[in-house]
Protein backbone atom coordinates (compact mmCIF):
# COMPACT_ATOMS: atom_id res chain seq x y z
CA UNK A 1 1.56 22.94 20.16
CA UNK A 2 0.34 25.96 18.30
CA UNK A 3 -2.86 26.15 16.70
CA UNK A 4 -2.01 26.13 13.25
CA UNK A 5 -3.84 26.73 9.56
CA UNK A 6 -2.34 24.50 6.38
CA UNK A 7 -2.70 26.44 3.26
CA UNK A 8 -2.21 23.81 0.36
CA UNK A 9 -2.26 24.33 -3.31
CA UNK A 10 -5.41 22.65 -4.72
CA UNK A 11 -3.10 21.50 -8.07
CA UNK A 12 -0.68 19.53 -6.37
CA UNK A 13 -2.50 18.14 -3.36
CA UNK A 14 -2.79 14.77 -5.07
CA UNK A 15 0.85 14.14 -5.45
CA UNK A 16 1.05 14.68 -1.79
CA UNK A 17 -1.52 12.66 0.19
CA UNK A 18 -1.39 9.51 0.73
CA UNK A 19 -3.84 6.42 -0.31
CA UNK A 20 -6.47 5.36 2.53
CA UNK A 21 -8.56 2.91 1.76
CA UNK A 22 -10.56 0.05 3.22
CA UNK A 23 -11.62 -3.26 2.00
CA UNK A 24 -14.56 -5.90 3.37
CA UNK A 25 -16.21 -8.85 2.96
CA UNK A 26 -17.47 -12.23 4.13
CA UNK A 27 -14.85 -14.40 6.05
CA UNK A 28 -12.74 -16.58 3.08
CA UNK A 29 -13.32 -14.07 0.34
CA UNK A 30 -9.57 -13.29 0.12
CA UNK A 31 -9.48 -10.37 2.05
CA UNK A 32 -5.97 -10.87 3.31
CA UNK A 33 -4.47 -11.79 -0.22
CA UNK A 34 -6.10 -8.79 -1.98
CA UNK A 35 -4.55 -6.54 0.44
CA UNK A 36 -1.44 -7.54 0.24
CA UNK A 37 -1.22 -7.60 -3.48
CA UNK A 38 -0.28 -4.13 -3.85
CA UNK A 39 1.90 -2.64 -6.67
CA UNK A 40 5.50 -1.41 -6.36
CA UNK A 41 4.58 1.37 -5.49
CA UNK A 42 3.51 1.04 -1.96
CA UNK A 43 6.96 -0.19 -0.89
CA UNK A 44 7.30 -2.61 1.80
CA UNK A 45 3.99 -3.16 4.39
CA UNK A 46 3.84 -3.68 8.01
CA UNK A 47 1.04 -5.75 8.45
CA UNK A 48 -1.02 -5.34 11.80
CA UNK A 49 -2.32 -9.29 12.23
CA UNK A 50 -5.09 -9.15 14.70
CA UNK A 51 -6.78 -12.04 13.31
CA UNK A 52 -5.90 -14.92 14.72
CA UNK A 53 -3.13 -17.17 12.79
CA UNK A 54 -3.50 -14.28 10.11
CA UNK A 55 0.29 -13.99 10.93
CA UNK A 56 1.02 -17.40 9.28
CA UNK A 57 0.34 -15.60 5.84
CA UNK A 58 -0.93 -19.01 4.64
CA UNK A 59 -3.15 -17.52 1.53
CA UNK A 60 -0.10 -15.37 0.07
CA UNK A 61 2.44 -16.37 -2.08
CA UNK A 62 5.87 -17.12 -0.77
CA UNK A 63 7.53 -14.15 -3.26
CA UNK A 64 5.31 -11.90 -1.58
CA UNK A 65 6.03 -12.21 1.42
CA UNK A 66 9.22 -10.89 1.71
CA UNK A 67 8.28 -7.26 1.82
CA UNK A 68 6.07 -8.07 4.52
CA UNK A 69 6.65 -7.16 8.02
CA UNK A 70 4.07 -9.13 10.40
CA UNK A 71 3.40 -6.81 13.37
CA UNK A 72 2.17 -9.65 15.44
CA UNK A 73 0.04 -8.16 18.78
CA UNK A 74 0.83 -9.92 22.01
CA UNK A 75 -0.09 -8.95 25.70
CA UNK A 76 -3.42 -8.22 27.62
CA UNK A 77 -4.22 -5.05 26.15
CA UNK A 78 -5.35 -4.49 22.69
CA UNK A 79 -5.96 -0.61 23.05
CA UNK A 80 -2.83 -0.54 24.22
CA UNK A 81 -0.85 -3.21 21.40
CA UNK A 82 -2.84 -0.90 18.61
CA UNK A 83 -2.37 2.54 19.58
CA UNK A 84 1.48 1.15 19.60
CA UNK A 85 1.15 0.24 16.31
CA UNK A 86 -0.24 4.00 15.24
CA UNK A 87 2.26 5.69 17.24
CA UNK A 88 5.60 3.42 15.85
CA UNK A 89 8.03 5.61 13.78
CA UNK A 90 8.33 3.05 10.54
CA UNK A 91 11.35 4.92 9.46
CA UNK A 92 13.65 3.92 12.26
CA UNK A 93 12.22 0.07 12.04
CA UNK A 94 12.71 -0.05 8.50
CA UNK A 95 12.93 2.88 5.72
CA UNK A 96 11.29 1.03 2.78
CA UNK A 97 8.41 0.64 4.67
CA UNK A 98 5.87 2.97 3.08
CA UNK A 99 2.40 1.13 3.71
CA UNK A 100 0.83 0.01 7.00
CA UNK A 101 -2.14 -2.79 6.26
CA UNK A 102 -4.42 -3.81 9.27
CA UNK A 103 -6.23 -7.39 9.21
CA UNK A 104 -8.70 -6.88 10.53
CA UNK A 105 -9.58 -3.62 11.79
CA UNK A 106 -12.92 -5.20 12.72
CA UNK A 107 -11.02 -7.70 15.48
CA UNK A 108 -8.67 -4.79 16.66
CA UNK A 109 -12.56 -3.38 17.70
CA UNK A 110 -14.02 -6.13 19.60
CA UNK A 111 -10.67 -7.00 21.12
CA UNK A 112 -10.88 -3.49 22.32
CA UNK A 113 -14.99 -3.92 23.42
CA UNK A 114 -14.35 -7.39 25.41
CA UNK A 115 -11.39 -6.09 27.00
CA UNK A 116 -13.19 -2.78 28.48
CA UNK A 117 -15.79 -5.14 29.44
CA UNK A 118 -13.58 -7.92 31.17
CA UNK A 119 -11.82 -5.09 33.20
CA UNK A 120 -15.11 -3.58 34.08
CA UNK A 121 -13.48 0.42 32.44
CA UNK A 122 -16.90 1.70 31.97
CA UNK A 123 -18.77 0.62 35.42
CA UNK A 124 -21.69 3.00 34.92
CA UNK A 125 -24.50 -0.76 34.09
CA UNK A 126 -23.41 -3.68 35.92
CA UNK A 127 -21.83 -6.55 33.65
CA UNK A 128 -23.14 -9.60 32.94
CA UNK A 129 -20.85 -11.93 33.62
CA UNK A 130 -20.23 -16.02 32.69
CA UNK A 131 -18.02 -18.07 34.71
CA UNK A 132 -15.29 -16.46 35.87
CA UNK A 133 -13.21 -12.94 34.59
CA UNK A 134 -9.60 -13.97 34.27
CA UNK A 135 -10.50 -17.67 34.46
CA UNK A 136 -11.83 -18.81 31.18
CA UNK A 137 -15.63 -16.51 31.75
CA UNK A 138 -16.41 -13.53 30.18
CA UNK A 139 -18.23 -9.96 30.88
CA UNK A 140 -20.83 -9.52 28.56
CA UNK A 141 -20.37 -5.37 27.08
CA UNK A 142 -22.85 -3.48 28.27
CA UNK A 143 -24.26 -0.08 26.42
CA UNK A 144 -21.76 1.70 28.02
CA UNK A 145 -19.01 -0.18 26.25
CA UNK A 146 -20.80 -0.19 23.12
CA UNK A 147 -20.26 3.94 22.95
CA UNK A 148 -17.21 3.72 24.55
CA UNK A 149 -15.82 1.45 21.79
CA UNK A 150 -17.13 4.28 19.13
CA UNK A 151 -15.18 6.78 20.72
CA UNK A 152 -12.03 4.61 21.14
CA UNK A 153 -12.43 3.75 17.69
CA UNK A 154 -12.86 7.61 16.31
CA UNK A 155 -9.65 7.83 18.58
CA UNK A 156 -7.64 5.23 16.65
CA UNK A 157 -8.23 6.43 13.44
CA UNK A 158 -7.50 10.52 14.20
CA UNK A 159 -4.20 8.68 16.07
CA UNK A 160 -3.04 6.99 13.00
CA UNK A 161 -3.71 9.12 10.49
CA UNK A 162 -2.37 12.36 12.17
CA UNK A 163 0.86 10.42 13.12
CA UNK A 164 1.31 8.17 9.92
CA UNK A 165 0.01 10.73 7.70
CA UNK A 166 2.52 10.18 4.93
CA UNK A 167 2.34 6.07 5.04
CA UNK A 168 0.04 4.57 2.64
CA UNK A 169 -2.85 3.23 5.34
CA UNK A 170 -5.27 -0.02 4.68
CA UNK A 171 -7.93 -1.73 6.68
CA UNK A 172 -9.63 -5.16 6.19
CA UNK A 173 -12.77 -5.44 7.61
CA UNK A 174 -15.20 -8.42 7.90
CA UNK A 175 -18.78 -7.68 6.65
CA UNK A 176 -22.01 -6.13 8.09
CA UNK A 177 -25.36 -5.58 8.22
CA UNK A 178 -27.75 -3.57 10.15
CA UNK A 179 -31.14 -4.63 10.21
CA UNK A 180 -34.37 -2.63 10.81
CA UNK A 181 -37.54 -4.34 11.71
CA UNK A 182 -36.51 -7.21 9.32
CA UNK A 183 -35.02 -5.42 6.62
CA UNK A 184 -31.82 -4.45 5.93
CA UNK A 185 -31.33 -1.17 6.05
CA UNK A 186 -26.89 -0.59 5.34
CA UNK A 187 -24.35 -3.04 4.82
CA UNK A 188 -20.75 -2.23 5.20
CA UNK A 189 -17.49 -3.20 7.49
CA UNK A 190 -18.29 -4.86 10.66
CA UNK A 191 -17.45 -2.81 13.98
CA UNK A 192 -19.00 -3.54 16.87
CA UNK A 193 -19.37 0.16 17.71
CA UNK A 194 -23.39 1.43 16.63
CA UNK A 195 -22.16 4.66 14.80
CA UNK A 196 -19.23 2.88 13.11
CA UNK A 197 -20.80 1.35 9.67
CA UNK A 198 -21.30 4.81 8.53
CA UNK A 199 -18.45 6.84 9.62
CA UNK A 200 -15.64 4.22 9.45
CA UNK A 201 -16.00 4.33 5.68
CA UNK A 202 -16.15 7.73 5.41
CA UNK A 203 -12.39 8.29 6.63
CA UNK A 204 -11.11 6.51 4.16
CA UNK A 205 -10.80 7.84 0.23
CA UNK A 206 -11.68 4.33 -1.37
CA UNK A 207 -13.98 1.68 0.12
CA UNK A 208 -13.70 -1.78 -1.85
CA UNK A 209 -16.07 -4.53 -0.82
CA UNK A 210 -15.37 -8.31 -2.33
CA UNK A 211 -18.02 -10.52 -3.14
CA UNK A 212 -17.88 -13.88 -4.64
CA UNK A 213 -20.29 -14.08 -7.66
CA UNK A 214 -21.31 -16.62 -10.12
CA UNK A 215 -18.30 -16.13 -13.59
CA UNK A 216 -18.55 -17.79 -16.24
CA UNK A 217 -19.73 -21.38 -17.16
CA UNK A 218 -17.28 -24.10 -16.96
CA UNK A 219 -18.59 -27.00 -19.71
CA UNK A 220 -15.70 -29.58 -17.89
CA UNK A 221 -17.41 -29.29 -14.57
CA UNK A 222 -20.73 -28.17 -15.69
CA UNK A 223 -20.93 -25.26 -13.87
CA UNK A 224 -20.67 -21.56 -13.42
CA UNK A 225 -17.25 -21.32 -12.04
CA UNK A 226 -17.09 -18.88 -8.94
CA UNK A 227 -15.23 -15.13 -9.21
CA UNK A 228 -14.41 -12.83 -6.74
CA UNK A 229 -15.30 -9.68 -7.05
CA UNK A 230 -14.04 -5.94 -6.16
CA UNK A 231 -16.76 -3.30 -6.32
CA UNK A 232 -16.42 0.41 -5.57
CA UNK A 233 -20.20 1.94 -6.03
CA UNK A 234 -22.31 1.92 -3.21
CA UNK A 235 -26.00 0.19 -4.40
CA UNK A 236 -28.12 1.48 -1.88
CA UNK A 237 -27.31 -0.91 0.56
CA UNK A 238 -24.00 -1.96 0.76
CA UNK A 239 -21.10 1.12 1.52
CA UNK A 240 -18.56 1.00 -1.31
CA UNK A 241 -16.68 3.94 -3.20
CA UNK A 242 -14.06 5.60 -4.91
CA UNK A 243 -13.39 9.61 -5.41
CA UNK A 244 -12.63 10.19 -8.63
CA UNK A 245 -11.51 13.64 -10.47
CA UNK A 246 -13.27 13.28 -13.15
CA UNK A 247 -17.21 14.40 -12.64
CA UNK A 248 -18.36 13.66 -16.20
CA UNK A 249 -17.40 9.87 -16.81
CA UNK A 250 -18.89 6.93 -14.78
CA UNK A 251 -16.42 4.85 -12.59
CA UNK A 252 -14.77 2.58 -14.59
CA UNK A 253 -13.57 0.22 -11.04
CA UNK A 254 -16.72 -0.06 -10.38
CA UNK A 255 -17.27 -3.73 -10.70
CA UNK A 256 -13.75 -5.59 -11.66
CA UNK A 257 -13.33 -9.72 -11.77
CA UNK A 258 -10.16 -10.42 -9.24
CA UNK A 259 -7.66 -13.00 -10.61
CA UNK A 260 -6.44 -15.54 -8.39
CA UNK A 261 -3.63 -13.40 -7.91
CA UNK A 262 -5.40 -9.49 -6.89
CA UNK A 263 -2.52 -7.91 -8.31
CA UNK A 264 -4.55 -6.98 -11.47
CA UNK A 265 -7.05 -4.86 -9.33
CA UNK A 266 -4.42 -2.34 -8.11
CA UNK A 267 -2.85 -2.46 -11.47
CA UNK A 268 -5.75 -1.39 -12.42
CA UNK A 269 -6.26 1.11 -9.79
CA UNK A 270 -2.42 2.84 -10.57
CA UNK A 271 -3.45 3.10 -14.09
CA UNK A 272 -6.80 4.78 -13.55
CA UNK A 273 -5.04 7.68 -10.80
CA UNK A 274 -1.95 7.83 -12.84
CA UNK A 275 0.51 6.52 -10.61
CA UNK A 276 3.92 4.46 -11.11
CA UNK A 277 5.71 1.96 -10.08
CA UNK A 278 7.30 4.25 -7.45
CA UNK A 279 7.11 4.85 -3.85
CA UNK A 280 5.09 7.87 -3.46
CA UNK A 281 7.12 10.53 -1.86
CA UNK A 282 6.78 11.20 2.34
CA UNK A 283 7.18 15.04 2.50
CA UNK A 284 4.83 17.29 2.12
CA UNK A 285 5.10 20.93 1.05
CA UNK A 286 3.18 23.57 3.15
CA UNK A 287 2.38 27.48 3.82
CA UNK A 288 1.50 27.47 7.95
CA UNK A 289 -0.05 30.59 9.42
CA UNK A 290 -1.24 30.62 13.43
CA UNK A 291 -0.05 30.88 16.55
């Protein structure tokens, strides 16, 4: 293939790309359910469920789940299951589906690290191994598989979004932190790769992270009744963001209160970027110059 420049017109770039964003948190925060609340909009999702039993879409209402379509990962390989997942053309499996949601991204990773372990790919350090490979033991990754797994995972990502660069793309991630000497020093979405809590994040347009924090006081149970939590600013410690057009006004998604049905977040989210209940469009309109 030709080298090739893109000249786009600043104006109407917006109308043209499509979302990426990624959401984390602690394990039970309603990761799952908050990603696949999405409006209209994103049309029908095929949802990449690495987690295991994620594929039983027990947290998610039954109406929802009909434009759902569980990509379920089965076989030895998971570099192999995934990069089939980035490289499937959605339009000939199903034409409505215009989002691709992956739960979690953070399992597709250390599938990918215990696997290039167990089959000793990256042979440079000898592997510690328990019991036996194959057998119910395990090869412990070595540093070697730890940059491996960063490369792999830089890999994915250019393979996904270069090939599904018109589908609407969102990762779960479990939660992170790195800690220096005893204090933290950045929290974000876990990935086993070193490099990854800082440049994962940065591929992607929108970072959400869900906490659950104390709402407001119940007087029947005598209590301050628990809230989950969507926030989009990162406060020095913990990634989280959203780029927004306007460079005057603070963001207003910075800190939003989650129903028990999500759906009120991207609502929310539509509003504030102007979008409607329909499908984004999937072509793209280009001047290309190179040879």
């Amino acid at each position: 293939m030709a080298n090739t420049l893109e000249f786009l017109q600043g104006g109407s770039i917006n109308e043209q790309v499509a979302e990426r964003i990624l959401v984390y948190g602690r394990a039970g925060v309603g990761k799952t359910r908050f990603g696949l609340s999405l409006t209209p909009r994103f049309g029908k999702i095929a949802y990449f469920a690495a987690d295991k039993n994620s594929w039983l879409l027990q947290s998610i209402d039954r109406k929802k789940r009909d434009r759902v379509l569980v990509v379920k990962p089965k076989g030895e390989d998971p570099t192999a299951l995934f990069m089939q997942f980035c490289m499937t053309d959605w339009a000939e499996v199903d034409p409505e589906i215009n989002t691709l949601v992956v739960d979690t991204y953070t399992k597709v990773a250390m599938d990918a690290i215990a696997y290039t372990a167990n089959t000793n790919a990256v042979d440079r350090e000898r592997h510690y191994i328990v019991g036996e490979v194959g057998k119910g033991g395990v090869a412990i990754p070595n540093r070697g598989d730890y940059q491996a797994i960063d490369s792999l995972s830089k890999g994915f990502l250019d393979m996904l979004f270069d090939k599904q660069d018109k589908m609407n793309i969102v990762f779960l991630c479990h939660e992170d932190s790195k800690q220096v000497e005893g204090m933290t020093a950045m929290g974000g979405p876990a990935h086993p790769g070193r490099q990854m809590i800082d440049y994962l994040p940065a591929q992607f347009s929108t970072v959400v992270r869900l906490i659950r924090a104390d709402g407001e006081f119940d007087p029947e149970k005598g209590e301050l009744e628990s809230k989950v939590v969507a926030i989009t600013e990162n406060d020095g410690k913990y990634v989280a963001k959203m780029r927004l057009e306007d460079e005057e006004a603070e963001n207003p998604m910075a800190r939003v209160v989650l129903n028990r049905n999500p759906v009120n977040w991207w609502e929310q989210y539509d509003a504030l970027h102007g979008f409607t209940d329909e499908p984004k469009p999937k072509k793209t309109t280009t001047n290309k110059r190179g040879k």
